[in-house]
Protein backbone atom coordinates (compact mmCIF):
# COMPACT_ATOMS: atom_id res chain seq x y z
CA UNK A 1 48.93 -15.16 115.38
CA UNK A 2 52.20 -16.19 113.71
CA UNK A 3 54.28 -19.31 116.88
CA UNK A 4 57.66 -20.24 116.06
CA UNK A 5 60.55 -18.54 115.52
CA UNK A 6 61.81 -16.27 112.95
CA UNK A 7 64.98 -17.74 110.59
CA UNK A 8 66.62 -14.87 112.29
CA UNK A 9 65.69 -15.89 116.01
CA UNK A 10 66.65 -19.43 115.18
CA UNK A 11 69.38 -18.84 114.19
CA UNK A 12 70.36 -16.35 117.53
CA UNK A 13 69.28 -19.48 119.87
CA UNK A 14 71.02 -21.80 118.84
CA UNK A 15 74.32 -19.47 117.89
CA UNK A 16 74.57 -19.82 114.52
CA UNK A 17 74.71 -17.69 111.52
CA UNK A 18 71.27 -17.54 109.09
CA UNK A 19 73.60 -18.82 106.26
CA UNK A 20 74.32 -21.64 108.29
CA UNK A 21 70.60 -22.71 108.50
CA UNK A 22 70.07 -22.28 104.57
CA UNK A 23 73.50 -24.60 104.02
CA UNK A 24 72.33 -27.11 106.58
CA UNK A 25 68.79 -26.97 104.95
CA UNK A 26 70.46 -27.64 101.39
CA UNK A 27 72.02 -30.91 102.70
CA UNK A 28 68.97 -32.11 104.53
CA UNK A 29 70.04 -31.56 107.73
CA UNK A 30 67.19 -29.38 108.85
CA UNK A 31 63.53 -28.94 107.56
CA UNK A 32 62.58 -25.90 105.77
CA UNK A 33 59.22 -25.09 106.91
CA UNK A 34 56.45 -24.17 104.42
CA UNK A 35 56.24 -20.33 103.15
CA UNK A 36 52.97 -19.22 104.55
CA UNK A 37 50.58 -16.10 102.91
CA UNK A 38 53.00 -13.87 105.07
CA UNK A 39 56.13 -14.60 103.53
CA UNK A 40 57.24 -15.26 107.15
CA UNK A 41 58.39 -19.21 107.53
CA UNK A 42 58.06 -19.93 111.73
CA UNK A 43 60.66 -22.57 112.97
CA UNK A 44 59.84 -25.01 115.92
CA UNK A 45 61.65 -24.57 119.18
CA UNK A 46 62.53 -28.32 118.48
CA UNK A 47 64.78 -27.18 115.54
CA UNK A 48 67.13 -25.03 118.04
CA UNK A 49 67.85 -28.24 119.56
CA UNK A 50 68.83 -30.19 115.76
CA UNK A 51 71.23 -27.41 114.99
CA UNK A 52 72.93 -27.53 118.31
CA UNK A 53 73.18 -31.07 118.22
CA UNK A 54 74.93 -30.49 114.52
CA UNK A 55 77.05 -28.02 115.45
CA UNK A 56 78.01 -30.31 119.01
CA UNK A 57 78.71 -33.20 116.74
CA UNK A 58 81.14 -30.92 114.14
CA UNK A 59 82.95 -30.43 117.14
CA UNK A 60 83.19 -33.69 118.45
CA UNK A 61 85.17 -34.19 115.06
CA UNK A 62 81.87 -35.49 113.00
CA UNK A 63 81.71 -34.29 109.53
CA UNK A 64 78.31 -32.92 108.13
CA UNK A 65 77.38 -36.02 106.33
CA UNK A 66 78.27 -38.51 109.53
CA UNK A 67 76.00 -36.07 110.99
CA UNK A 68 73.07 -36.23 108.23
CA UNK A 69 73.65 -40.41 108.99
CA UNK A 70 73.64 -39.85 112.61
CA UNK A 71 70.31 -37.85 112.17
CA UNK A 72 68.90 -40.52 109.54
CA UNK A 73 69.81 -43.33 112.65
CA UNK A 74 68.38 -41.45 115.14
CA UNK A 75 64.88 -40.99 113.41
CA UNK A 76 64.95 -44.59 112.49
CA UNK A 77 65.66 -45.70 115.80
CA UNK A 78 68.38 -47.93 114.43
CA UNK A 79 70.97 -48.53 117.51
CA UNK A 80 72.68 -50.87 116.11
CA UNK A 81 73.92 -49.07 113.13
CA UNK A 82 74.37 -45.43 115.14
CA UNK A 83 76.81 -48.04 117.42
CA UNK A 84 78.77 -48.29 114.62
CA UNK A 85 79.22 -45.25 113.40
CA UNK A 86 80.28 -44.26 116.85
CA UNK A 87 83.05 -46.67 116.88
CA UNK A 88 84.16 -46.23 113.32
CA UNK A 89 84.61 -42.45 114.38
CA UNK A 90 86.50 -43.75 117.85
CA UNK A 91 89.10 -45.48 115.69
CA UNK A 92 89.34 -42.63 113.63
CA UNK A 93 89.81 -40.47 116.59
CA UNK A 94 92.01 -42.76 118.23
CA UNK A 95 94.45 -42.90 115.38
CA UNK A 96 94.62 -39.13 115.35
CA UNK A 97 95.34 -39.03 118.93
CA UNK A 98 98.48 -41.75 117.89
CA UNK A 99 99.21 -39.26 114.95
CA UNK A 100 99.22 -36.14 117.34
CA UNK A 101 101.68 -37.71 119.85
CA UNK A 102 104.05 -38.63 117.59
CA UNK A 103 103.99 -35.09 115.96
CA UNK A 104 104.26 -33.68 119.64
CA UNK A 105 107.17 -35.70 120.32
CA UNK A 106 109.04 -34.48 117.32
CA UNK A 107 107.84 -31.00 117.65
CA UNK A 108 108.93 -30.92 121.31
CA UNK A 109 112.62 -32.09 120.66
CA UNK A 110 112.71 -29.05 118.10
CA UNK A 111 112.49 -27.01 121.77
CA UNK A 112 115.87 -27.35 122.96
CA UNK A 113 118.04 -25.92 119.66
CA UNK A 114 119.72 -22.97 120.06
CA UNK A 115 118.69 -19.61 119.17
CA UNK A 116 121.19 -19.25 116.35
CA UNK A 117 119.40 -22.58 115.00
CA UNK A 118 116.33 -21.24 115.54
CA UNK A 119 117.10 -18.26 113.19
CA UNK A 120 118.90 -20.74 111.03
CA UNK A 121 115.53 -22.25 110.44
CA UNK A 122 113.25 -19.35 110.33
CA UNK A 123 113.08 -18.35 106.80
CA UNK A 124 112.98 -14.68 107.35
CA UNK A 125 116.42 -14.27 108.66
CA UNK A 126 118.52 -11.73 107.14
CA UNK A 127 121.86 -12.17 104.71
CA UNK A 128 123.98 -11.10 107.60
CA UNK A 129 122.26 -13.13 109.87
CA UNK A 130 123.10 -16.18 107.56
CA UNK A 131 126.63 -15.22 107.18
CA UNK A 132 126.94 -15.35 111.54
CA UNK A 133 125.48 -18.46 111.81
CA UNK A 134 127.39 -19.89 108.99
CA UNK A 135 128.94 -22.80 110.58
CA UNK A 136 125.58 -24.09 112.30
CA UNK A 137 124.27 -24.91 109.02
CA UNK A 138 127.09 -27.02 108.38
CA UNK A 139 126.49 -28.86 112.06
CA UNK A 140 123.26 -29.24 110.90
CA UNK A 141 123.90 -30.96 107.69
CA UNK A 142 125.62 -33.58 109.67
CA UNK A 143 122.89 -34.06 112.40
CA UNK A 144 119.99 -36.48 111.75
CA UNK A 145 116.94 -34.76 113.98
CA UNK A 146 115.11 -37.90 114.36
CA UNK A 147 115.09 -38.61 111.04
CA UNK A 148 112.66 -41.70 111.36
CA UNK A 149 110.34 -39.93 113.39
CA UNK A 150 109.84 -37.08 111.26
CA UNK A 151 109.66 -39.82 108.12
CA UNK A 152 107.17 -41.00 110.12
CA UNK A 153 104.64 -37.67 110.68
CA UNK A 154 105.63 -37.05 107.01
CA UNK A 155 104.30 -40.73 105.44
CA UNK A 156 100.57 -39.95 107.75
């Protein structure tokens, strides 16, 4: 009597695609179980729980290996070491956060141009569009659109 599930199976409960499980399996994030005489390899029910714990931490912003270290921490009961890789990541998230405003603040003073700017800008305005809107590119040329903050987004 085969228990355990299928690749197949495991990889429908826990929402994931079977190429997933053979990547994750190359980089050591999950066990490959032993081919039996069938041909058939059975997965625990425990290993629906590893991949959605990967696949939770990817989108909590972890990358694969922080998640292979996470794993490695976790099975060595090492607390003091998965502490800081949590608060390495929450600086790196935290920065990002910083980053993102900024961007958000320049993106949202873009908001209030005209519509003839607006086509001005978009690059797949026509030649007699251009020609219309002539004079706003010479405005333009004169206006600094915060200059430093988009210097800023640009050095990051």
């Amino acid at each position: 009597m085969v228990t355990g599930l299928s690749i197949g199976m495991l990889a429908e409960a826990a929402g994931v695609n079977v190429e997933t499980i053979h990547d994750y399996q190359r980089r050591g994030l999950l066990d490959e179980p032993p081919k039996p005489f069938s041909g058939y390899r059975c997965y625990l029910p425990e290993q629906v729980k590893r991949l959605r714990f990967i696949k939770r931490a990817q989108a909590l912003g972890f990358t694969l290996d922080e998640v292979g270290a996470l794993l490695t921490l976790d099975a060595a009961c090492t607390c003091s070491e998965t502490r800081a890789l949590a608060v390495r990541k929450l600086a790196l998230i935290e920065q990002k956060m910083v980053d993102l405003a900024a961007m958000r603040q320049v993106l949202g003073g873009l908001e209030g141009l005209t519509e003839r700017w607006a086509l001005f800008c978009c690059p797949g305005f026509t030649a007699e569009r251009s020609q219309s809107i002539g004079f706003v590119h010479t405005w333009a040329m004169r206006m600094p659109i915060q200059a430093q903050s988009l210097e800023r987004v640009g050095a990051q």
